[in-house]
N, C-alpha and C. Protein backbone atom coordinates (compact mmCIF):
# COMPACT_ATOMS: atom_id res chain seq x y z
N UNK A 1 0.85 -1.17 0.00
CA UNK A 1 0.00 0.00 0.00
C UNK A 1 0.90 1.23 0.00
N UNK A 2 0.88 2.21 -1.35
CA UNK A 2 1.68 3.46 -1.28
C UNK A 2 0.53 4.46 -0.66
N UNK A 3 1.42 5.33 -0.50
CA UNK A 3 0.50 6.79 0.39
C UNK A 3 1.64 8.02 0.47
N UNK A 4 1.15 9.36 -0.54
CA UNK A 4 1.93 10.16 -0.32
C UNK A 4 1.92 11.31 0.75
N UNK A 5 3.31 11.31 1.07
CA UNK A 5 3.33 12.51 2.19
C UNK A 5 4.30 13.42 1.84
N UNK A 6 3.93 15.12 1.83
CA UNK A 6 4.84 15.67 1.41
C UNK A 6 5.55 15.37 0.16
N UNK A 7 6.61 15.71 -0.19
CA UNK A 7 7.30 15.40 -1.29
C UNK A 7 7.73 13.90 -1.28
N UNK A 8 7.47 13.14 -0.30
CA UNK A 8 7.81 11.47 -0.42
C UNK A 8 6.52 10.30 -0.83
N UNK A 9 6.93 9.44 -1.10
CA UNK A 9 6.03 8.28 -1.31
C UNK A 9 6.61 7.30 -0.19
N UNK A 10 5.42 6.78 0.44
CA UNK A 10 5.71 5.89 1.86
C UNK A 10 5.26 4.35 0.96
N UNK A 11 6.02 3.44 1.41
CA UNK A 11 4.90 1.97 0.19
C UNK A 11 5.36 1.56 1.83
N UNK A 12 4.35 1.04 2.48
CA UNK A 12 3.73 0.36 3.84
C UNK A 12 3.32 -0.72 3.86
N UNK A 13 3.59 -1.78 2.44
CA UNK A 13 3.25 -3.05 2.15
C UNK A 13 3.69 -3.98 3.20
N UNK A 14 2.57 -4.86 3.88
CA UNK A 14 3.39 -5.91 4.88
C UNK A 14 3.53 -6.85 4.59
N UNK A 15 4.48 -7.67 4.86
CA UNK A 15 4.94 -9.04 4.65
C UNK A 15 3.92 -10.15 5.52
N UNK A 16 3.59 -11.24 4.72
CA UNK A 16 2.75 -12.06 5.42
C UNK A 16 3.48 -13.24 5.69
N UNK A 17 3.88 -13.52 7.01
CA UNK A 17 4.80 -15.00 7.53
C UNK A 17 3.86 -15.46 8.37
N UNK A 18 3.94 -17.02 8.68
CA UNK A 18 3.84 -17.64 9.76
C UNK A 18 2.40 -16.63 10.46
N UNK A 19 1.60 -16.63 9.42
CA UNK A 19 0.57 -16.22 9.81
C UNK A 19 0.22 -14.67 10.99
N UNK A 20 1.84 -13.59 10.68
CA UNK A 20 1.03 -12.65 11.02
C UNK A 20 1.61 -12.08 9.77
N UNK A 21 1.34 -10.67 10.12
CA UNK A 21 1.19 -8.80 8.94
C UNK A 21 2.65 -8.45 9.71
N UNK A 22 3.61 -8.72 9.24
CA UNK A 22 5.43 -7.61 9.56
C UNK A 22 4.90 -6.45 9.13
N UNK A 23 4.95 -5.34 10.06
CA UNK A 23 5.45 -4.15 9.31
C UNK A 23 6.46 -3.52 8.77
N UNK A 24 6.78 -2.74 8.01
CA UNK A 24 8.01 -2.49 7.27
C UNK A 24 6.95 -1.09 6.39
N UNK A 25 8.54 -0.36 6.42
CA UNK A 25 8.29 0.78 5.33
C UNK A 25 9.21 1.32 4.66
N UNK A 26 8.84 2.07 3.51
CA UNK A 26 10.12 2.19 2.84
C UNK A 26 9.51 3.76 2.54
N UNK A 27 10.76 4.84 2.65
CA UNK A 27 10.47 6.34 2.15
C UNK A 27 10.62 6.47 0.62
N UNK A 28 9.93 6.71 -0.26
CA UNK A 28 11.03 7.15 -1.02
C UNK A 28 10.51 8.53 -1.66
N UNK A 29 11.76 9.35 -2.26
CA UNK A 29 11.91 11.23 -2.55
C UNK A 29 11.29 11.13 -4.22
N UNK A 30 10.16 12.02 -4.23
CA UNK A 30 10.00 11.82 -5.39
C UNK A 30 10.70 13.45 -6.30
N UNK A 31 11.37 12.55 -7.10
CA UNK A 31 12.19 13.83 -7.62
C UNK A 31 11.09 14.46 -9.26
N UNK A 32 10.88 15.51 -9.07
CA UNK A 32 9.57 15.90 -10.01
C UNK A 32 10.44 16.14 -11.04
N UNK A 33 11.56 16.39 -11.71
CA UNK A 33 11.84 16.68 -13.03
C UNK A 33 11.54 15.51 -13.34
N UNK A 34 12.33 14.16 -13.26
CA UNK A 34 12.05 13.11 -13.95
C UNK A 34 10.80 12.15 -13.61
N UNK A 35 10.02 12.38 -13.03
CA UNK A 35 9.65 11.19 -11.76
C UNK A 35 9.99 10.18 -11.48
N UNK A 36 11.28 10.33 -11.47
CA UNK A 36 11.71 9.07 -10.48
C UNK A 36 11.81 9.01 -9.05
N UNK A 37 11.71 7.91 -8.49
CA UNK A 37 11.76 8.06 -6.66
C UNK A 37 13.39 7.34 -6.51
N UNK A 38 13.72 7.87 -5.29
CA UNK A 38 14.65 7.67 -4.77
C UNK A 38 14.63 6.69 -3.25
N UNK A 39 14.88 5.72 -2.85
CA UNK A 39 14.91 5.65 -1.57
C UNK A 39 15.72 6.03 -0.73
N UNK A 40 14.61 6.49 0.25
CA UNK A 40 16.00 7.02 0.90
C UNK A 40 15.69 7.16 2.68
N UNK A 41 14.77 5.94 2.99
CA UNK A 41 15.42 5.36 4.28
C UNK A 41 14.40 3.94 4.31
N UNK A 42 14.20 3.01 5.14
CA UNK A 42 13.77 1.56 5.27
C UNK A 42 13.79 1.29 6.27
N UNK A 43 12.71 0.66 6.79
CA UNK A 43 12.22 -0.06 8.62
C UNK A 43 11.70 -1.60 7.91
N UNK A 44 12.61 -2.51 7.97
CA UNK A 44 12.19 -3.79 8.19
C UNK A 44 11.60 -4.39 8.96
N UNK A 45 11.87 -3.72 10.49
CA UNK A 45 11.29 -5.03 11.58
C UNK A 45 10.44 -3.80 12.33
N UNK A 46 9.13 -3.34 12.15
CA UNK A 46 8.44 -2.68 12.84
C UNK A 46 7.05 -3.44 13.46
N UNK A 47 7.37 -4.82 13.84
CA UNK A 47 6.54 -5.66 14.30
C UNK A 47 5.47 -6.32 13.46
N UNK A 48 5.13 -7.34 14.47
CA UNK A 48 4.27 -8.38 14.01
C UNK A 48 2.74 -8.37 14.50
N UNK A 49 1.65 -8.43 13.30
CA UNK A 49 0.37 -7.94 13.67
C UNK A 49 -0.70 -9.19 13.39
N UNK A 50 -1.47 -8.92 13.82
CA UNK A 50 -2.18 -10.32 13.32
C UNK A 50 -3.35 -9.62 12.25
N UNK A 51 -3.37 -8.54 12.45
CA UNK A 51 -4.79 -7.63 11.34
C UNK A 51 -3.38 -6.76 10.38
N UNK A 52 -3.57 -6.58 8.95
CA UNK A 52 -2.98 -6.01 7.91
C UNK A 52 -2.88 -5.17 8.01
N UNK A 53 -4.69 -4.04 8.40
CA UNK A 53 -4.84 -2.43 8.76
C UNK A 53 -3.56 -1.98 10.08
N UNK A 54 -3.27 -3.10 10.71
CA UNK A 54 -2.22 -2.42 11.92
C UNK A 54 -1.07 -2.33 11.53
N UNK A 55 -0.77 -3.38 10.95
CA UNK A 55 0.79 -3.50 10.15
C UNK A 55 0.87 -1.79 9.48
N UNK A 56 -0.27 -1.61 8.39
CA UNK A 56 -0.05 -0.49 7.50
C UNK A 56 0.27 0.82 8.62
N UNK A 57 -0.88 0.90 9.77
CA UNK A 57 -0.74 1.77 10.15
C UNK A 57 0.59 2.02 11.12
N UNK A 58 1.48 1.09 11.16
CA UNK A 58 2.69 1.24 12.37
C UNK A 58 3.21 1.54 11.31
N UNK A 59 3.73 0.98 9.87
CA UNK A 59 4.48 1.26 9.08
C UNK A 59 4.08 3.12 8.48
N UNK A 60 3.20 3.54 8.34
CA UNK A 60 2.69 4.74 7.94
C UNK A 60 3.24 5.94 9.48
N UNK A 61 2.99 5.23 10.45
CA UNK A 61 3.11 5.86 11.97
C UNK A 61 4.79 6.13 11.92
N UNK A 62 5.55 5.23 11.46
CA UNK A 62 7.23 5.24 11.69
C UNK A 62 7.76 6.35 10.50
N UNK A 63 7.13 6.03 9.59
CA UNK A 63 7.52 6.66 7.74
C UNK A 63 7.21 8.26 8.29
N UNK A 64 6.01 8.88 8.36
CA UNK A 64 5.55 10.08 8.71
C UNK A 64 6.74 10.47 10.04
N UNK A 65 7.00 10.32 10.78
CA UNK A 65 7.77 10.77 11.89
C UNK A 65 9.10 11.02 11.51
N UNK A 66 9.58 9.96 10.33
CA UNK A 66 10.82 9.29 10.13
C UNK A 66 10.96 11.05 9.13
N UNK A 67 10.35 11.50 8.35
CA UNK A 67 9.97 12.20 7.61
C UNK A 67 10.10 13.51 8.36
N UNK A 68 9.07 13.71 9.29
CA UNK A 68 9.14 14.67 9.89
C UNK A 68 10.47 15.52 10.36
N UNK A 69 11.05 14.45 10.83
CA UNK A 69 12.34 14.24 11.74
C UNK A 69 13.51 14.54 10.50
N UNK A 70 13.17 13.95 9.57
CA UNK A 70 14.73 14.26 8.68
C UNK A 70 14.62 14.73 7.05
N UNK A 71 13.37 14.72 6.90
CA UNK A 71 13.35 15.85 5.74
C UNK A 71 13.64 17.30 5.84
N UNK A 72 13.89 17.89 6.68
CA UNK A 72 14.37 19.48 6.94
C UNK A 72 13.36 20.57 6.05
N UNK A 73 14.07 21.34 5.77
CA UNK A 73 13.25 23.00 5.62
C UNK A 73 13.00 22.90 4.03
N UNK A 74 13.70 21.67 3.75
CA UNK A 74 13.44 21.98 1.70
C UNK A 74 12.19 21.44 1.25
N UNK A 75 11.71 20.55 2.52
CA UNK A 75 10.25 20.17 2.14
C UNK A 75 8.99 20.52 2.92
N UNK A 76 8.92 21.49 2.80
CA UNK A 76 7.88 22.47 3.60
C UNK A 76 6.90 22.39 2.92
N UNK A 77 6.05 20.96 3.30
CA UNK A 77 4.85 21.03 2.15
C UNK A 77 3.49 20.28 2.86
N UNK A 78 2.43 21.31 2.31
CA UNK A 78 1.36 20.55 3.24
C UNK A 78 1.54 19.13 3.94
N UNK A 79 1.68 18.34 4.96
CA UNK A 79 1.77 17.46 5.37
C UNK A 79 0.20 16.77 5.48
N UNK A 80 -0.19 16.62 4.14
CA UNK A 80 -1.58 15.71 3.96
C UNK A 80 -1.17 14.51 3.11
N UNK A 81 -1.94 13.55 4.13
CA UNK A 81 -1.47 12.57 3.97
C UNK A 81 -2.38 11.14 2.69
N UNK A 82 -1.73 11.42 1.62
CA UNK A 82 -3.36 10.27 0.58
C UNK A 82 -2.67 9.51 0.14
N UNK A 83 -3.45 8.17 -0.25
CA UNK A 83 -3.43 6.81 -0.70
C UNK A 83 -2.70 7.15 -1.99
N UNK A 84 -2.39 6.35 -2.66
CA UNK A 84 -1.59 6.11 -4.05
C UNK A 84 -2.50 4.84 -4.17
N UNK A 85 -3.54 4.78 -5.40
CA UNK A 85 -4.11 3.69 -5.76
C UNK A 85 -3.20 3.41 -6.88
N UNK A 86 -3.08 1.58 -7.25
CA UNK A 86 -2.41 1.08 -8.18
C UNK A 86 -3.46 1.52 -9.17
N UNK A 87 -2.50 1.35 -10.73
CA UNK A 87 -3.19 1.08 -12.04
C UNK A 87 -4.25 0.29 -12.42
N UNK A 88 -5.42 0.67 -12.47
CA UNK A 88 -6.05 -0.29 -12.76
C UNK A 88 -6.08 -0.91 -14.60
């Protein structure tokens, strides 16, 4: 599941093992001349959930902070937070 914040794209997709939801997130910078994204930080082990919606939301909860915390003054941009639906 992607979801943009600010100038980044968060993908909050969880891993399904041994029957729970891992959270994990990945930042990545979306650079607007080309659109390409960049990554540019990753949380593998942000726990084990037994519902999917929790996984997303610890992974979305770490990404947004992670963001907050180390994107600085060049991304001063509404901090609203929306879904990225795939292609249909």
């Amino acid at each position: 599941m992607r979801f943009a914040y600010k100038v980044f794209t968060i993908d909050a997709s969880p891993d399904f093992f041994l029957g729970r939801f891992w959270a994990r997130a990945r930042v990545m910078e979306r650079i607007t001349d080309t659109h390409a994204q960049t990554s540019v930080a990753d949380a593998d082990d942000l726990g084990a959930f037994s519902d999917r919606k929790l996984a997303i939301d610890r992974a979305v909860e770490w990404a947004t902070k992670w963001i907050d915390g180390n994107a600085g003054e060049r991304h001063v941009v509404s901090p609203v937070l929306t879904t990225i639906l795939p292609p249909q």
